[in-house]
C-alpha atoms as a PDB file:
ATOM      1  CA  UNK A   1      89.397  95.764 114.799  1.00  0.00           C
ATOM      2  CA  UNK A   2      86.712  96.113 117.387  1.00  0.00           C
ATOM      3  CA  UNK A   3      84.379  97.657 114.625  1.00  0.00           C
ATOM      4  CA  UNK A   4      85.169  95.159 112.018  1.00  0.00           C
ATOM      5  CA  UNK A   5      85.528  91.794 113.757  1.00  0.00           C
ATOM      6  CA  UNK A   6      81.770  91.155 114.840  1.00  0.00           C
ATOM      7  CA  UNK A   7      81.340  91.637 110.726  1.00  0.00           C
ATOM      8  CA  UNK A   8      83.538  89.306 109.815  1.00  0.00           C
ATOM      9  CA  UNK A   9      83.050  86.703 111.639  1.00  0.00           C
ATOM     10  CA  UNK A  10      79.186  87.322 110.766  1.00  0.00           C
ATOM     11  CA  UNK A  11      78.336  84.136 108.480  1.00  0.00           C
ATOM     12  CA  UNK A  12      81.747  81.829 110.119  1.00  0.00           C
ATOM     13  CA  UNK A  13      80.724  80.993 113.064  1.00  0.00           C
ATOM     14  CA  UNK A  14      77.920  79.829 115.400  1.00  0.00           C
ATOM     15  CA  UNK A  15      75.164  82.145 116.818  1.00  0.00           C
ATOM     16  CA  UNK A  16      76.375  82.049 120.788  1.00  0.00           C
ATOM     17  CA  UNK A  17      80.130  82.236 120.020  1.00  0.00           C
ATOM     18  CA  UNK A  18      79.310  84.878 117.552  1.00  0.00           C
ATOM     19  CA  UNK A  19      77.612  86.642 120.044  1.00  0.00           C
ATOM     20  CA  UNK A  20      80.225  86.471 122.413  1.00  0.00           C
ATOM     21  CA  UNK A  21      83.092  87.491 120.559  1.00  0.00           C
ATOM     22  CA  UNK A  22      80.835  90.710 119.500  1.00  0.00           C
ATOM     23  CA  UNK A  23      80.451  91.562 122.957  1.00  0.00           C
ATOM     24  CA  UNK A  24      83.430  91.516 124.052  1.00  0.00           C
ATOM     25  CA  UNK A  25      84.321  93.279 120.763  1.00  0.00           C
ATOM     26  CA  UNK A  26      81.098  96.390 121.841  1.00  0.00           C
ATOM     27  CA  UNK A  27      83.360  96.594 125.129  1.00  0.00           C
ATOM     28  CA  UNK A  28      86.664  97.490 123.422  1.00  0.00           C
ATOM     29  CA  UNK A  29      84.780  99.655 121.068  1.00  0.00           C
ATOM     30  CA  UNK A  30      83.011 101.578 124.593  1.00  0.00           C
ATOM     31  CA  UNK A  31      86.358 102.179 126.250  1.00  0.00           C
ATOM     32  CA  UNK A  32      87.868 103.614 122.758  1.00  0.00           C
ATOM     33  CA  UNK A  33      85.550 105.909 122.166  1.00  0.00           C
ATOM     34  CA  UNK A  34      87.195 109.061 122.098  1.00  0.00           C
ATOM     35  CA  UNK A  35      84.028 110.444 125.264  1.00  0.00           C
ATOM     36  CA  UNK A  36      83.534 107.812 128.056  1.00  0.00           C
ATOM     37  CA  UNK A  37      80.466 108.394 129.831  1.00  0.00           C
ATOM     38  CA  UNK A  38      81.747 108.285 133.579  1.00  0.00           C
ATOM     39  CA  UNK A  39      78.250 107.423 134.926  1.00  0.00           C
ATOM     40  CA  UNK A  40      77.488 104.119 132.014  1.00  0.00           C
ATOM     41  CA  UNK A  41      81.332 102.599 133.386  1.00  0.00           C
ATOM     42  CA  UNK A  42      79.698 100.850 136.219  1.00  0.00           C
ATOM     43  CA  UNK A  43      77.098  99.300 134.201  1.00  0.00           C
ATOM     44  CA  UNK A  44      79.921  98.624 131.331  1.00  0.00           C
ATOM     45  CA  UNK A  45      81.757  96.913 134.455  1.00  0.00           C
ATOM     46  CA  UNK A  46      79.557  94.557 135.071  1.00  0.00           C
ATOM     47  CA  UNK A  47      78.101  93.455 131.476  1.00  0.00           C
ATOM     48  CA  UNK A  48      82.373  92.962 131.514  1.00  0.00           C
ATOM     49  CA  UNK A  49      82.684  90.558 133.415  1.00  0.00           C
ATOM     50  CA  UNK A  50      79.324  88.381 131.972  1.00  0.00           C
ATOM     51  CA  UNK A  51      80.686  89.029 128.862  1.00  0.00           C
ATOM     52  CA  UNK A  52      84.157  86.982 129.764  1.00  0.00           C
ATOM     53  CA  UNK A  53      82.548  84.330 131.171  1.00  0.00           C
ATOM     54  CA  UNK A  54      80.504  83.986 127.990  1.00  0.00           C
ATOM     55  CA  UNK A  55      83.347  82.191 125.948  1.00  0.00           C
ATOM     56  CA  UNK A  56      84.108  80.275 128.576  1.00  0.00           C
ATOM     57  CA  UNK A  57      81.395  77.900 126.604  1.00  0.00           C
ATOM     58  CA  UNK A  58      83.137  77.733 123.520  1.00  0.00           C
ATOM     59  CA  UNK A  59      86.482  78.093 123.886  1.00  0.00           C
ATOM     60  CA  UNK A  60      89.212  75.608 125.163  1.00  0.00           C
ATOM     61  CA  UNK A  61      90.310  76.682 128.823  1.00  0.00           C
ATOM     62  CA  UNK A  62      93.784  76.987 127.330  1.00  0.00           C
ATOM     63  CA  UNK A  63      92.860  79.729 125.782  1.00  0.00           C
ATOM     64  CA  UNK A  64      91.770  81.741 129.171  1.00  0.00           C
ATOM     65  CA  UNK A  65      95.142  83.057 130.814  1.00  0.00           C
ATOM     66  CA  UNK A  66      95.893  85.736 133.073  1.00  0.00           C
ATOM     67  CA  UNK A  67      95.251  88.417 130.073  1.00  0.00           C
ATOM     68  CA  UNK A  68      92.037  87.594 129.798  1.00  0.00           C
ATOM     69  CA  UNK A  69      91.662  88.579 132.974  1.00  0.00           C
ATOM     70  CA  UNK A  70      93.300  91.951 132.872  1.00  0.00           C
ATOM     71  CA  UNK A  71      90.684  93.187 130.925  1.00  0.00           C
ATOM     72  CA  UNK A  72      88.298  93.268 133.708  1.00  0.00           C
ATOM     73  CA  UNK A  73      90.410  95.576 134.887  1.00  0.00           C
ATOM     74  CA  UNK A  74      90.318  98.038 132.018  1.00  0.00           C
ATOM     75  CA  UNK A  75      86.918 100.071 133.367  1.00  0.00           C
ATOM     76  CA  UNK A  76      89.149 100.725 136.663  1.00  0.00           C
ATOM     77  CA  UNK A  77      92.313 102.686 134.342  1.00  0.00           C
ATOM     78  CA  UNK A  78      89.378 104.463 132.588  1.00  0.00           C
ATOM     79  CA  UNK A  79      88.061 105.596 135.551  1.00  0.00           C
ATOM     80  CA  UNK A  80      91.685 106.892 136.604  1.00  0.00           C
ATOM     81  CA  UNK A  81      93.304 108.320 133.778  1.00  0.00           C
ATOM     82  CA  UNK A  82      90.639 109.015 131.408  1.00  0.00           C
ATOM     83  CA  UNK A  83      89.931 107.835 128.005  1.00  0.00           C
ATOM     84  CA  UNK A  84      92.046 105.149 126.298  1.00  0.00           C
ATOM     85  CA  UNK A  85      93.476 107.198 123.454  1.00  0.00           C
ATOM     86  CA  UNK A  86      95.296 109.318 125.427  1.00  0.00           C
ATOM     87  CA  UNK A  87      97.913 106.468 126.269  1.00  0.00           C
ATOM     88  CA  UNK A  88      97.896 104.903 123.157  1.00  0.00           C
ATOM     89  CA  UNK A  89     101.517 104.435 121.687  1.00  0.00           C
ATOM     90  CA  UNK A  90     100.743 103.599 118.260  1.00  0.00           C
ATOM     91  CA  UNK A  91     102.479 107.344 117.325  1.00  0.00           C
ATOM     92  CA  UNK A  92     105.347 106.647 119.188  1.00  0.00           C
ATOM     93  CA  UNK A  93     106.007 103.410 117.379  1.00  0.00           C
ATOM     94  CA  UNK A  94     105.505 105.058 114.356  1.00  0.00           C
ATOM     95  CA  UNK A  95     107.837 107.379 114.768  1.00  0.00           C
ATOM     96  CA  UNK A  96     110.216 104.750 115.913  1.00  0.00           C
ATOM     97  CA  UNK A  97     110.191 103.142 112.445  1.00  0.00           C
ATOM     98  CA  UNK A  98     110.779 106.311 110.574  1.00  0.00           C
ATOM     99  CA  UNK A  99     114.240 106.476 112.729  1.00  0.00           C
ATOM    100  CA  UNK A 100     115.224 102.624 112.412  1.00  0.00           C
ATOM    101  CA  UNK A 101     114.818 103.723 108.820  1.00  0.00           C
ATOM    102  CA  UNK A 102     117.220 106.298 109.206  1.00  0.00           C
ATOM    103  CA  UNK A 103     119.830 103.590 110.198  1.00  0.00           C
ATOM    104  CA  UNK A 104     122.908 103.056 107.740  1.00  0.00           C
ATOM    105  CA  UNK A 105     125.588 101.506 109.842  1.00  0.00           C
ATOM    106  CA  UNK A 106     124.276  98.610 112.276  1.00  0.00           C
ATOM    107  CA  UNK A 107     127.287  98.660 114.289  1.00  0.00           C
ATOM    108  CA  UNK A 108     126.212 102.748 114.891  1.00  0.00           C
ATOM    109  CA  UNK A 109     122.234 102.796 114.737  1.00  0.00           C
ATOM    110  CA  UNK A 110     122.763 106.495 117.410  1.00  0.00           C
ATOM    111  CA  UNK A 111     124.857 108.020 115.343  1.00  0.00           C
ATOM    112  CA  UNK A 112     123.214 107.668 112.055  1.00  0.00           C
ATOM    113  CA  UNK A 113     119.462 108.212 113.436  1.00  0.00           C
ATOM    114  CA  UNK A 114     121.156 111.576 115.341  1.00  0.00           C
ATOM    115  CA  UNK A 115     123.196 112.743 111.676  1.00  0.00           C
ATOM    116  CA  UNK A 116     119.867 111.709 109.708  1.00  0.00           C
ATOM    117  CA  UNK A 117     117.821 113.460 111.897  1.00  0.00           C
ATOM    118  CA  UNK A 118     119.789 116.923 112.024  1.00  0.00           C
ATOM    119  CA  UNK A 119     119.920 116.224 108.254  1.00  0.00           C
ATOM    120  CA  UNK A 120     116.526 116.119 108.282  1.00  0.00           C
ATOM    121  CA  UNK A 121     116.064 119.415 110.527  1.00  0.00           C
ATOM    122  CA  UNK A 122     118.288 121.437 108.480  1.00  0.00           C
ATOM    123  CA  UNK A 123     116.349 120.661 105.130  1.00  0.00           C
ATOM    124  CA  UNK A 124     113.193 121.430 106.925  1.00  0.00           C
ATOM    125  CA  UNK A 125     114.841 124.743 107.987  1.00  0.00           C
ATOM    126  CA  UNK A 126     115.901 125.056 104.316  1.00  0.00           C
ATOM    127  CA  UNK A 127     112.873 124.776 102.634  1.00  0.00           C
ATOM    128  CA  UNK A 128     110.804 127.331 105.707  1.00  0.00           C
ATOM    129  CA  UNK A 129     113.832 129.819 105.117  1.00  0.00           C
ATOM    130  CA  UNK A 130     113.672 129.604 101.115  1.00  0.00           C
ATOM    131  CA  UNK A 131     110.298 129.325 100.752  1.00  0.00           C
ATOM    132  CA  UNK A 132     109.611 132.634  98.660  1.00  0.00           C
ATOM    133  CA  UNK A 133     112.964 131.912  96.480  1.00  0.00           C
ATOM    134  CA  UNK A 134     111.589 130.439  93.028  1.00  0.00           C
ATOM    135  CA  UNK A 135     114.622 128.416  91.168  1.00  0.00           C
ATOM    136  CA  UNK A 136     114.149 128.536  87.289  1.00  0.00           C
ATOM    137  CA  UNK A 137     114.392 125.783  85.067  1.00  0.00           C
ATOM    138  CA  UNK A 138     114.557 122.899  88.723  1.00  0.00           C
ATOM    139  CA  UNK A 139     111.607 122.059  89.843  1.00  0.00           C
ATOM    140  CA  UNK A 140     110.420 122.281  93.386  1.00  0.00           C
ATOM    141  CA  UNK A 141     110.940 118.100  94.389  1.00  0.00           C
ATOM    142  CA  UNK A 142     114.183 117.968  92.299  1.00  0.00           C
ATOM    143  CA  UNK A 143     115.172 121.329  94.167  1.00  0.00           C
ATOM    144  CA  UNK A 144     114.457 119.786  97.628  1.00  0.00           C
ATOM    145  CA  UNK A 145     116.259 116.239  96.696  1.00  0.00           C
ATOM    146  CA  UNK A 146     119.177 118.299  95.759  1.00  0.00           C
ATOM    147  CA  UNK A 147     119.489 120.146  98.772  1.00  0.00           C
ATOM    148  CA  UNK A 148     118.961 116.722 100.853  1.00  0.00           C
ATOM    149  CA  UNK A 149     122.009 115.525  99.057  1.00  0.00           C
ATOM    150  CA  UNK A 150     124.205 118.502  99.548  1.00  0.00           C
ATOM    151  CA  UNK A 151     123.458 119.105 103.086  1.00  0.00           C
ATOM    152  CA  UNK A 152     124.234 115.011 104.212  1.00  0.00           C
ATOM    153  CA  UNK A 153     127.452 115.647 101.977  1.00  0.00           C
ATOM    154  CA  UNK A 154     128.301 118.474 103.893  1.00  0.00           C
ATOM    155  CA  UNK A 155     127.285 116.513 107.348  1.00  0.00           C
ATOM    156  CA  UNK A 156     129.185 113.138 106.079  1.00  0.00           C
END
């Protein structure tokens, strides 16, 4: 978003607010960056803080809240833990949505992500163990559905 939003909002709105909002979006893109530059995090500190009080201007003050704030504070957890994709949990949640999936029974989501998931690790084990088998006459994503469906028979 930070690479994409100072485009779009190119010919929408004013000059100044434009150039705010771009800013703010050059400081997101700085802390992202997959090297930080531990000596330009001072500077990038205090161009920070100008660059918040720069929609003050054109934005209601309903729109300022403590979060705004918080991101002053941003350059400090960069200093401390390093850059910002290392605690990103956009894999996590990922992952989290491939097990709701796995979820049959609502009144037992644990029990059917846990017997989905050991489905899961047996095929996986399946298809590593038989790799060198050839089947005739099935082929190879047919072969693999079928042995999904026997092994959760088996399990079930």
């Amino acid at each position: 978003m930070q690479q994409l939003l100072p485009m779009a909002i190119c010919f929408v709105l004013e000059k100044p607010t434009r150039y705010a909002i771009s800013r703010l979006c050059f400081f997101f893109n700085a802390i992202c960056a997959k090297t930080v530059d531990v000596f330009k995090l001072d500077k990038l500190a205090e161009d920070v803080v100008v660059t918040l009080c720069l929609p003050e201007k054109y934005f209601p003050h309903s729109f300022f809240d403590i979060m705004v704030h918080l991101v002053v504070h941003l350059i400090r957890e960069v200093h401390l833990c390093g850059p910002v994709y290392f605690r990103w949990m956009y894999p996590f949640e990922r992952y989290m949505k491939v097990l709701k999936g796995y979820v049959q029974n609502c009144t037992h989501p644990k029990g059917c992500i846990a017997e989905w998931y050991i489905v899961e690790e047996a095929v996986e084990f399946c298809t590593q163990h038989l790799s060198d088998v050839s089947t005739i006459g099935v082929p190879s994503s047919q072969k693999s559905f079928e042995a999904i469906i026997r092994l959760h028979n088996k399990l079930s």
